[in-house]
N, C-alpha and C. Protein backbone atom coordinates (compact mmCIF):
# COMPACT_ATOMS: atom_id res chain seq x y z
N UNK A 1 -22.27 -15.18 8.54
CA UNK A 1 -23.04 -14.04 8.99
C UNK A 1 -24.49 -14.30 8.61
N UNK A 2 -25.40 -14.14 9.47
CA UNK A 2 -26.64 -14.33 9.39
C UNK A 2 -27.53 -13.06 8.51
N UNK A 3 -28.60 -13.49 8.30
CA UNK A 3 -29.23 -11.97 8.12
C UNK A 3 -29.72 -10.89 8.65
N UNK A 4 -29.71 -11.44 9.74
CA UNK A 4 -29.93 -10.06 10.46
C UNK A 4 -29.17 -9.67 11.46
N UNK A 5 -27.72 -9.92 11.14
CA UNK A 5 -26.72 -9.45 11.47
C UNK A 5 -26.30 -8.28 10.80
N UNK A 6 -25.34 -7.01 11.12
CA UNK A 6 -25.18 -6.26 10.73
C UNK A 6 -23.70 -6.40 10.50
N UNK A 7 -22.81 -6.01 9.77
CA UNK A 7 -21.36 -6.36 9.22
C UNK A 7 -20.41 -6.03 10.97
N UNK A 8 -21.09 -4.86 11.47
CA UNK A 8 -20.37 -4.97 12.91
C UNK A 8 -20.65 -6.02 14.47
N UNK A 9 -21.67 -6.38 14.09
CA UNK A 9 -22.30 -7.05 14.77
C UNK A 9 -21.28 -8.60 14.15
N UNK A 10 -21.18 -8.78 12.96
CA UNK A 10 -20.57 -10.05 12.60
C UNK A 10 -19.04 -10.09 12.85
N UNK A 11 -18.44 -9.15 12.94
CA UNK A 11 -17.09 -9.24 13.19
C UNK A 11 -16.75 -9.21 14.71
N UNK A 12 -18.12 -8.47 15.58
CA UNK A 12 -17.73 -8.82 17.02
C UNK A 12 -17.94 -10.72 17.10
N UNK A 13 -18.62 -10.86 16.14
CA UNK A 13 -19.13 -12.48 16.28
C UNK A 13 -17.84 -13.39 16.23
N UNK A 14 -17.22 -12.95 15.62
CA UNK A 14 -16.35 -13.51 15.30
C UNK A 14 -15.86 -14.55 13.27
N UNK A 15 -16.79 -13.48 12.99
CA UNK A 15 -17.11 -14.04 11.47
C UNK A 15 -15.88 -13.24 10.61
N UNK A 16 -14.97 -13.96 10.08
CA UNK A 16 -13.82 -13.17 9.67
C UNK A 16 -14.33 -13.00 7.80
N UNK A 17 -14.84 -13.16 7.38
CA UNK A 17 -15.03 -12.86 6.18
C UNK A 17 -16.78 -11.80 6.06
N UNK A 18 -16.15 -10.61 6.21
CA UNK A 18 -16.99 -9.52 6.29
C UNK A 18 -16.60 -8.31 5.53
N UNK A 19 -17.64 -7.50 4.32
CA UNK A 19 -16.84 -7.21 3.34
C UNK A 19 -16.70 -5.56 4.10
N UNK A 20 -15.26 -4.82 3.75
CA UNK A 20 -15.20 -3.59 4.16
C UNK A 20 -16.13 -2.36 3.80
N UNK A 21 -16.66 -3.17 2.55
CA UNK A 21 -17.34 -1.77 1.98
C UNK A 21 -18.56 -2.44 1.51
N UNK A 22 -19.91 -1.90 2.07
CA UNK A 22 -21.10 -3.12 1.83
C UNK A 22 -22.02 -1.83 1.41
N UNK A 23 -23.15 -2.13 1.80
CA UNK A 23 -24.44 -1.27 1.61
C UNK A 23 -24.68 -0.43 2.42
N UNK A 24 -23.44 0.18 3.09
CA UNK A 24 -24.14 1.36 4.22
C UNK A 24 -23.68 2.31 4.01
N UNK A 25 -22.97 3.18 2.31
CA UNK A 25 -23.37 4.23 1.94
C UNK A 25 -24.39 4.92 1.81
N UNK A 26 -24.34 5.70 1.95
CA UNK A 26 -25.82 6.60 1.25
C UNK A 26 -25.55 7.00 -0.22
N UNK A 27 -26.51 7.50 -0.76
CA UNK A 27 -26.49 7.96 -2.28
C UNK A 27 -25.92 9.24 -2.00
N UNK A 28 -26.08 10.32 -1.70
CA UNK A 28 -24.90 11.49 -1.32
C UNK A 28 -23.32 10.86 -1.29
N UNK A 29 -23.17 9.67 -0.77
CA UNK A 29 -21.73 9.50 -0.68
C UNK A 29 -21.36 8.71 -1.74
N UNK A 30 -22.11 8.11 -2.17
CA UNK A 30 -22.10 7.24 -3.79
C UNK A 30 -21.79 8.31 -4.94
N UNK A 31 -22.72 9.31 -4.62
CA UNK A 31 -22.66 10.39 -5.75
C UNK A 31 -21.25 11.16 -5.21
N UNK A 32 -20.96 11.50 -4.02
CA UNK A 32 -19.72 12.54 -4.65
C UNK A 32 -18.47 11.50 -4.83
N UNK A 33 -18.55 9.91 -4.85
CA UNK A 33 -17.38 9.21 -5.19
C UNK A 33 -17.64 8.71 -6.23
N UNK A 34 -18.54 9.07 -7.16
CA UNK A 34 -18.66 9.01 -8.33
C UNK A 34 -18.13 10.24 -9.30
N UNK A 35 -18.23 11.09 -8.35
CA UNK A 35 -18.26 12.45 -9.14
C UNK A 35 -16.54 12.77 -9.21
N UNK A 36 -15.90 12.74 -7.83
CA UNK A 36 -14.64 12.75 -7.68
C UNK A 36 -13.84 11.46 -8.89
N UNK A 37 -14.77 10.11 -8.87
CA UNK A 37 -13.50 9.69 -9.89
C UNK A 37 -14.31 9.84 -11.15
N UNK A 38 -14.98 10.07 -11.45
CA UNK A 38 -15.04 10.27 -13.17
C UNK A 38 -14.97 11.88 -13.62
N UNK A 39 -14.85 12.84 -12.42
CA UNK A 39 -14.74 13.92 -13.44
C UNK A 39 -13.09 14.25 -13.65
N UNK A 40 -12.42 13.76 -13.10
CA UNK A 40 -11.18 13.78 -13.80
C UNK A 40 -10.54 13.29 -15.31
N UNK A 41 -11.13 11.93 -15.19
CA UNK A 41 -11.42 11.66 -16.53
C UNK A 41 -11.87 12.35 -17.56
N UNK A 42 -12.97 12.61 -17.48
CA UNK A 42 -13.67 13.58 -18.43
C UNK A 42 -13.07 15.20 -18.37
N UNK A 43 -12.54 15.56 -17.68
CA UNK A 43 -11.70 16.84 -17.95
C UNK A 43 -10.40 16.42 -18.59
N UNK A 44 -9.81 15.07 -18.64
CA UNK A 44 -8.74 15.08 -19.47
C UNK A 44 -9.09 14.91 -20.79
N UNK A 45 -10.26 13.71 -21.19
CA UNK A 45 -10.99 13.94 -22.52
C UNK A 45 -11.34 14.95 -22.77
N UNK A 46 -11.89 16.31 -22.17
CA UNK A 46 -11.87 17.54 -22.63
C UNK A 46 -11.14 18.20 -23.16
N UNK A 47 -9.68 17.90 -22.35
CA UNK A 47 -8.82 18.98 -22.54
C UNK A 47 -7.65 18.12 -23.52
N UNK A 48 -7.71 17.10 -23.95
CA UNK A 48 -7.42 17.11 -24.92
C UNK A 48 -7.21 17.05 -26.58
N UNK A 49 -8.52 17.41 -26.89
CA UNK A 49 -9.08 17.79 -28.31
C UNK A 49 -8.65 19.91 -28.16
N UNK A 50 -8.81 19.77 -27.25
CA UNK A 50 -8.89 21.57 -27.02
C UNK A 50 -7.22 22.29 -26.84
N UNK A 51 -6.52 21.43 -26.35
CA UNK A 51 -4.60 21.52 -26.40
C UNK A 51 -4.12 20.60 -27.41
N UNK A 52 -4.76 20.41 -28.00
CA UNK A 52 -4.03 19.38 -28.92
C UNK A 52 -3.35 20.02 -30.23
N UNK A 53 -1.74 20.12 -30.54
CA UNK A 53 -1.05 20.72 -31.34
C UNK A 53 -0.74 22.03 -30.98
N UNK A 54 -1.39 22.80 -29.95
CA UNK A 54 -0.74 23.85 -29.11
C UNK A 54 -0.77 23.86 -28.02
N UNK A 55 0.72 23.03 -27.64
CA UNK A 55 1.30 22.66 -26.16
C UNK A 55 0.98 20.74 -26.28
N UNK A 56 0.27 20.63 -26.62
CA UNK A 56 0.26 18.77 -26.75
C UNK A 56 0.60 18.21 -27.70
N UNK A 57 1.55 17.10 -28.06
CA UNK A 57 1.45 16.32 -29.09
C UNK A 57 2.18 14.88 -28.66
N UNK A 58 2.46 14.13 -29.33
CA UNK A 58 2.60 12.70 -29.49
C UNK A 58 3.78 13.01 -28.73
N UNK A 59 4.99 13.57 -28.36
CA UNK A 59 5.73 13.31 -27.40
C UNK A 59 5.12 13.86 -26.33
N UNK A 60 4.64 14.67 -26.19
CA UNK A 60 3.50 14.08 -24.55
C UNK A 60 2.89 13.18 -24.39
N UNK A 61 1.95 12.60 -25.06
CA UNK A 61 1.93 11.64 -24.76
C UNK A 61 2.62 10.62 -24.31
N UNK A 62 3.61 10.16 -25.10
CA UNK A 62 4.59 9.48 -25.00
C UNK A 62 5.03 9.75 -23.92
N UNK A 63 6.02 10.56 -23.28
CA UNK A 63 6.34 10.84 -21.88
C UNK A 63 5.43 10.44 -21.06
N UNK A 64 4.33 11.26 -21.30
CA UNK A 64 3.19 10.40 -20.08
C UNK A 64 3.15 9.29 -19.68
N UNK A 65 2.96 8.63 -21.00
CA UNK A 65 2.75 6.66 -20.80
C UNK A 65 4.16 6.37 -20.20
N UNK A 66 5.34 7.04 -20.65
CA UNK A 66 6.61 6.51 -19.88
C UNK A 66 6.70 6.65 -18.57
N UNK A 67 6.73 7.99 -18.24
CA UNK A 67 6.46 8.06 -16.59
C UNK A 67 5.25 7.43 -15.92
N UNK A 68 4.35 7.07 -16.69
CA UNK A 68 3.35 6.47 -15.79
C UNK A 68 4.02 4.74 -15.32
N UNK A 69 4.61 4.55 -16.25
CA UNK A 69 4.87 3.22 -15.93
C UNK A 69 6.39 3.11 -15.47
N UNK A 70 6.91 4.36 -15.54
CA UNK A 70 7.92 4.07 -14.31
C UNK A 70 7.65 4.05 -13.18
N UNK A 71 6.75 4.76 -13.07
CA UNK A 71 6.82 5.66 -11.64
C UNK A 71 5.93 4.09 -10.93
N UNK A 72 4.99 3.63 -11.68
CA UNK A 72 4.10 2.09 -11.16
C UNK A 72 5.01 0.98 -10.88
N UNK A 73 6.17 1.06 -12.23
CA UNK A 73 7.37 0.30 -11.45
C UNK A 73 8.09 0.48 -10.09
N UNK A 74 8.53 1.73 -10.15
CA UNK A 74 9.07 2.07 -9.48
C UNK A 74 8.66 1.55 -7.93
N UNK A 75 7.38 2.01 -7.61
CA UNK A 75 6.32 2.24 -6.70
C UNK A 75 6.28 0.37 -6.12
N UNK A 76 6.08 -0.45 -7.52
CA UNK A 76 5.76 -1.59 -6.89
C UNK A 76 6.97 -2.73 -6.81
N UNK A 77 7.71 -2.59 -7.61
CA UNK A 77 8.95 -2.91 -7.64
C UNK A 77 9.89 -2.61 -6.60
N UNK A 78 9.65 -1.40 -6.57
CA UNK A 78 11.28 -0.70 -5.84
C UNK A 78 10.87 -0.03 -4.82
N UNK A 79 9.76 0.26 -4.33
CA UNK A 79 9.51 0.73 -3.43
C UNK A 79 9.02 -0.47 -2.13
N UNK A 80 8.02 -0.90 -2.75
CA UNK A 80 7.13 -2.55 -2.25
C UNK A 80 8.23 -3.38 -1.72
N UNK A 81 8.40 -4.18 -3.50
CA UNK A 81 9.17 -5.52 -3.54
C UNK A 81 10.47 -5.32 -2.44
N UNK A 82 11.47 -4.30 -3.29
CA UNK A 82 12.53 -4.41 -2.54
C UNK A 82 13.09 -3.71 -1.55
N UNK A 83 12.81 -2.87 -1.72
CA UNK A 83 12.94 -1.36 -0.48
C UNK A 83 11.94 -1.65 0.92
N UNK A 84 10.96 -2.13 1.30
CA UNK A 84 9.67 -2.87 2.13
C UNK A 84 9.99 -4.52 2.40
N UNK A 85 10.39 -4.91 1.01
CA UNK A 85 10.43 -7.02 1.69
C UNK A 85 11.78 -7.24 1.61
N UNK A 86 12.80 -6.09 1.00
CA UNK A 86 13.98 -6.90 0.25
C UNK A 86 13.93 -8.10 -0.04
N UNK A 87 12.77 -8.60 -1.02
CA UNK A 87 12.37 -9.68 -1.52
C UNK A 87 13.86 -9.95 -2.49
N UNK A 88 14.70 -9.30 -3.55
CA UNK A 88 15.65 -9.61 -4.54
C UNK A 88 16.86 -8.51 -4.25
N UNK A 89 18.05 -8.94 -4.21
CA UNK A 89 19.04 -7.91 -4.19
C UNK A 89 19.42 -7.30 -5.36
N UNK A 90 19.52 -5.95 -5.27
CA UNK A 90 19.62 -5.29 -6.22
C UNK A 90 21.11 -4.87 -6.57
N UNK A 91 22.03 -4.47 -7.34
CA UNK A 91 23.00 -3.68 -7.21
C UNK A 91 22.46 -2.03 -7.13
N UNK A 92 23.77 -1.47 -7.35
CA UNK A 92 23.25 0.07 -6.68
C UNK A 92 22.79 1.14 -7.35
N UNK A 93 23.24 0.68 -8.56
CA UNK A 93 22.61 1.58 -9.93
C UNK A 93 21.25 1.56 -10.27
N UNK A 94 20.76 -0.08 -9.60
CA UNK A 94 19.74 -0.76 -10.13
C UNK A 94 18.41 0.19 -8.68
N UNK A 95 19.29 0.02 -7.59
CA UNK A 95 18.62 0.66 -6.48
C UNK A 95 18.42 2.47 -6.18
N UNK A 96 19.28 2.79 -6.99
CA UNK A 96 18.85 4.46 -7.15
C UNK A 96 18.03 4.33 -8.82
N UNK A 97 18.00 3.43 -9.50
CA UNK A 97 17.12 3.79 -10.56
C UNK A 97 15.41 3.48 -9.99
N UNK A 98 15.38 2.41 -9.34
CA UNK A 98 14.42 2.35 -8.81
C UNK A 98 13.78 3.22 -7.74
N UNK A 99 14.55 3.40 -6.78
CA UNK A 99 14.15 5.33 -5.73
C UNK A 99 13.49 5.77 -6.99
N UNK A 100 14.75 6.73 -7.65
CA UNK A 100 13.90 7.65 -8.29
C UNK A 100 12.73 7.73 -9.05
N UNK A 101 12.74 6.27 -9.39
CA UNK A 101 11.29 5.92 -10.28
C UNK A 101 9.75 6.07 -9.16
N UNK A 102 10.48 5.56 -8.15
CA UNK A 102 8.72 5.26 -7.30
C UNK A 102 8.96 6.62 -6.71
N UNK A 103 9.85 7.64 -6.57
CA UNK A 103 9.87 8.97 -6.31
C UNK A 103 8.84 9.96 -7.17
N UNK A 104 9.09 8.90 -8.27
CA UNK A 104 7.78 10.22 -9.35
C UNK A 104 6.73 9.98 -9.11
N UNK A 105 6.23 9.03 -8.02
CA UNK A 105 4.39 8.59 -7.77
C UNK A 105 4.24 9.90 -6.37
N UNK A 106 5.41 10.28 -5.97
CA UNK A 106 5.23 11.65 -4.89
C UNK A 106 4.54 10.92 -3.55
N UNK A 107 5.55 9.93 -3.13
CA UNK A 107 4.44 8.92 -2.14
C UNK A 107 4.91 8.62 -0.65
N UNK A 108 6.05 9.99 -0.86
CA UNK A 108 7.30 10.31 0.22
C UNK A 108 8.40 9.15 0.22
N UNK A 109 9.34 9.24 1.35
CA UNK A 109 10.89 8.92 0.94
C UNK A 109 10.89 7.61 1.18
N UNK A 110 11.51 7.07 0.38
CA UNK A 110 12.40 5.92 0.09
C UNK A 110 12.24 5.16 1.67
N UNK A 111 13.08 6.12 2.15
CA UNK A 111 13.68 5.31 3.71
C UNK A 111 12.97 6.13 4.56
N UNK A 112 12.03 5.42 5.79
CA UNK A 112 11.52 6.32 6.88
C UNK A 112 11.13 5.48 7.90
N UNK A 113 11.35 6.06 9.10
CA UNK A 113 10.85 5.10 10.26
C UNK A 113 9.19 4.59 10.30
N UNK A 114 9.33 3.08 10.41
CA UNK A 114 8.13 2.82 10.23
C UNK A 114 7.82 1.75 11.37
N UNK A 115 6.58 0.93 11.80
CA UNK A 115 6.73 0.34 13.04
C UNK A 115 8.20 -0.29 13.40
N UNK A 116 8.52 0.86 13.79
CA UNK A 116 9.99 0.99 14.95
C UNK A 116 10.87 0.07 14.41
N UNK A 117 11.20 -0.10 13.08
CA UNK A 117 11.92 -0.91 12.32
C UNK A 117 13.49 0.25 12.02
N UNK A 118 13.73 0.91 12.20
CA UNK A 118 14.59 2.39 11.56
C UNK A 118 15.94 1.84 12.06
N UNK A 119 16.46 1.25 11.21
CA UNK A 119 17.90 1.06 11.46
C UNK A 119 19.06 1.81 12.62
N UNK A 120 18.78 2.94 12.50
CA UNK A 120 20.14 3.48 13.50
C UNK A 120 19.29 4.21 14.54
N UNK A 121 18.16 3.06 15.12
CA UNK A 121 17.37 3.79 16.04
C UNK A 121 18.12 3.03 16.98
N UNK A 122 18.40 3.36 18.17
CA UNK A 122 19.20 2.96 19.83
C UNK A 122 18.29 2.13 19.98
N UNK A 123 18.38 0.79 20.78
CA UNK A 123 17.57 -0.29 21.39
C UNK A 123 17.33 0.74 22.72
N UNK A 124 16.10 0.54 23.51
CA UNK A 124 15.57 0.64 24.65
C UNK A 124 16.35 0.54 25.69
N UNK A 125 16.82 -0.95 25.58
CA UNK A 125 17.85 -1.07 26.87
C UNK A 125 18.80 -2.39 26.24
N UNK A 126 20.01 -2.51 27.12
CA UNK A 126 21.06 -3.30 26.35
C UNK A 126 20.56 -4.65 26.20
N UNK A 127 20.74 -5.34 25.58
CA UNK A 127 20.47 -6.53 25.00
C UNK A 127 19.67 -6.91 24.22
N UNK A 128 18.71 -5.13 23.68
CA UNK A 128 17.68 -5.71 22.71
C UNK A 128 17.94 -5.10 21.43
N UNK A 129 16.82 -5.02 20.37
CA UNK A 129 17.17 -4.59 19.27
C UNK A 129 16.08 -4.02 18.96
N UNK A 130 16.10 -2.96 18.51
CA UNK A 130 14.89 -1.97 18.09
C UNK A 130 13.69 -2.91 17.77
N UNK A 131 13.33 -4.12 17.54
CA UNK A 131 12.32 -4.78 16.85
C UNK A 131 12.18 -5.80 17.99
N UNK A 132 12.81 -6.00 19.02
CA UNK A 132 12.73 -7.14 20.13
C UNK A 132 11.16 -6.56 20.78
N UNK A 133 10.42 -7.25 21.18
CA UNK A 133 9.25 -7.22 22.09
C UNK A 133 9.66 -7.33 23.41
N UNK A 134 8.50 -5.79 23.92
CA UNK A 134 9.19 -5.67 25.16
C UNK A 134 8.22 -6.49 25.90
N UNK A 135 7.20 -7.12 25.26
CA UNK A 135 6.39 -7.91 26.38
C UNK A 135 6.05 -9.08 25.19
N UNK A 136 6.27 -10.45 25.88
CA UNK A 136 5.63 -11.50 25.20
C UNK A 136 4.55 -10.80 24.41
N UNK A 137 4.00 -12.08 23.57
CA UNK A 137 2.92 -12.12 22.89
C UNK A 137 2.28 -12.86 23.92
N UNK A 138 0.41 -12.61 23.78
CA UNK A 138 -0.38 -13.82 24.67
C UNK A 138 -0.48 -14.61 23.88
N UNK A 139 -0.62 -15.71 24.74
CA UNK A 139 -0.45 -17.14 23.63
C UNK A 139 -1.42 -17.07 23.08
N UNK A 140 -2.03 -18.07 21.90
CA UNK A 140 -3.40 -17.96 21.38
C UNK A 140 -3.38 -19.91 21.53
N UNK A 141 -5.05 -20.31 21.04
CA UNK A 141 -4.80 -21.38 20.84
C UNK A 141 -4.13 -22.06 19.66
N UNK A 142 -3.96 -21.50 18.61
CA UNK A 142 -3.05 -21.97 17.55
C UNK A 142 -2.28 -22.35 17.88
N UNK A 143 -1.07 -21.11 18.80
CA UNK A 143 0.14 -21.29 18.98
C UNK A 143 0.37 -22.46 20.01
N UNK A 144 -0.51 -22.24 21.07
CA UNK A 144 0.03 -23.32 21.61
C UNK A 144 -0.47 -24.51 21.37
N UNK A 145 -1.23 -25.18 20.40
CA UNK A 145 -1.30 -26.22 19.37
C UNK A 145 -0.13 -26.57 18.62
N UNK A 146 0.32 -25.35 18.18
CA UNK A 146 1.36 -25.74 17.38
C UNK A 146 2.61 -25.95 17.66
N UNK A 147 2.67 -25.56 19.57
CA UNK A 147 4.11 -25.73 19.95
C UNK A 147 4.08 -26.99 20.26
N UNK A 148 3.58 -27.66 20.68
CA UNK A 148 3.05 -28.82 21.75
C UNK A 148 4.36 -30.12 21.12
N UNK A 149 4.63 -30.59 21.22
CA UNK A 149 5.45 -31.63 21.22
C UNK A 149 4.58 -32.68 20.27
N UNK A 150 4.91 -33.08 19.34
CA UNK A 150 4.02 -34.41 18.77
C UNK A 150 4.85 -35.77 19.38
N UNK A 151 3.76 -36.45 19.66
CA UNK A 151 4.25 -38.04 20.47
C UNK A 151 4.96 -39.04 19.03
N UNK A 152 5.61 -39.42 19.32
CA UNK A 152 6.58 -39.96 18.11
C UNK A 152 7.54 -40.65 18.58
């Protein structure tokens, strides 16, 4: 990308390394995404010198840090890894402990139709399968580089 290109101007170019988030905030939008993530913070440092020993103590805490890191397991583990790639098979104890864990990040269900992947969805018409393409892909030049027959 040149310099006096503009980040949209470079991606019509065809320049694939263009960053999503550059210098074309304004300070109004800097400031309220500053404001949104640090004043949460600072209201929990507030509020806890001020609840502390009535209604808070070391098993809240504790719980906290536990559910926080289930629920991150849960979420990236069991929701991601295996529930999204079925990257590892799980048994079934192992697969409802994990639901319920990425269930506490509140990030909706487990199982839901997603690009037209939904198991007991009807194929279109007989011979296909919910995930079959109903129209080729256009070739690109990669592909057909890469189909090509090597001389050998």
């Amino acid at each position: 990308m040149s310099t006096t290109e503009t980040p949209s101007q470079a991606s019509r170019s065809g320049d694939a390394h263009v960053p999503m988030v550059g210098d074309q905030h304004t300070r109004g939008a800097m400031a309220l995404i500053a404001l949104f993530t640090i004043t949460p913070l600072l209201a929990l440092f507030a509020a806890v010198p001020v609840a502390w020993g009535w209604g808070l103590g070391w098993v809240d805490v504790g719980l906290a840090v536990l559910f926080y890191y289930a629920s991150g397991l849960g979420v990236t583990v069991g929701f991601h890894r295996h529930f999204t790639h079925r990257s590892f098979k799980a048994r079934k104890p192992l697969r409802i402990a994990l639901a319920v864990a990425g269930s506490f990040a509140v990030q909706g269900p487990v199982m839901r139709p997603t690009s037209g992947r939904w198991p007991s969805r009807p194929s279109a018409s007989p011979g296909t399968t919910p995930t079959t393409p109903t129209r080729p892909a256009p070739a690109t030049e990669s592909s057909a580089a890469n189909s090509t027959p090597r001389p050998g």
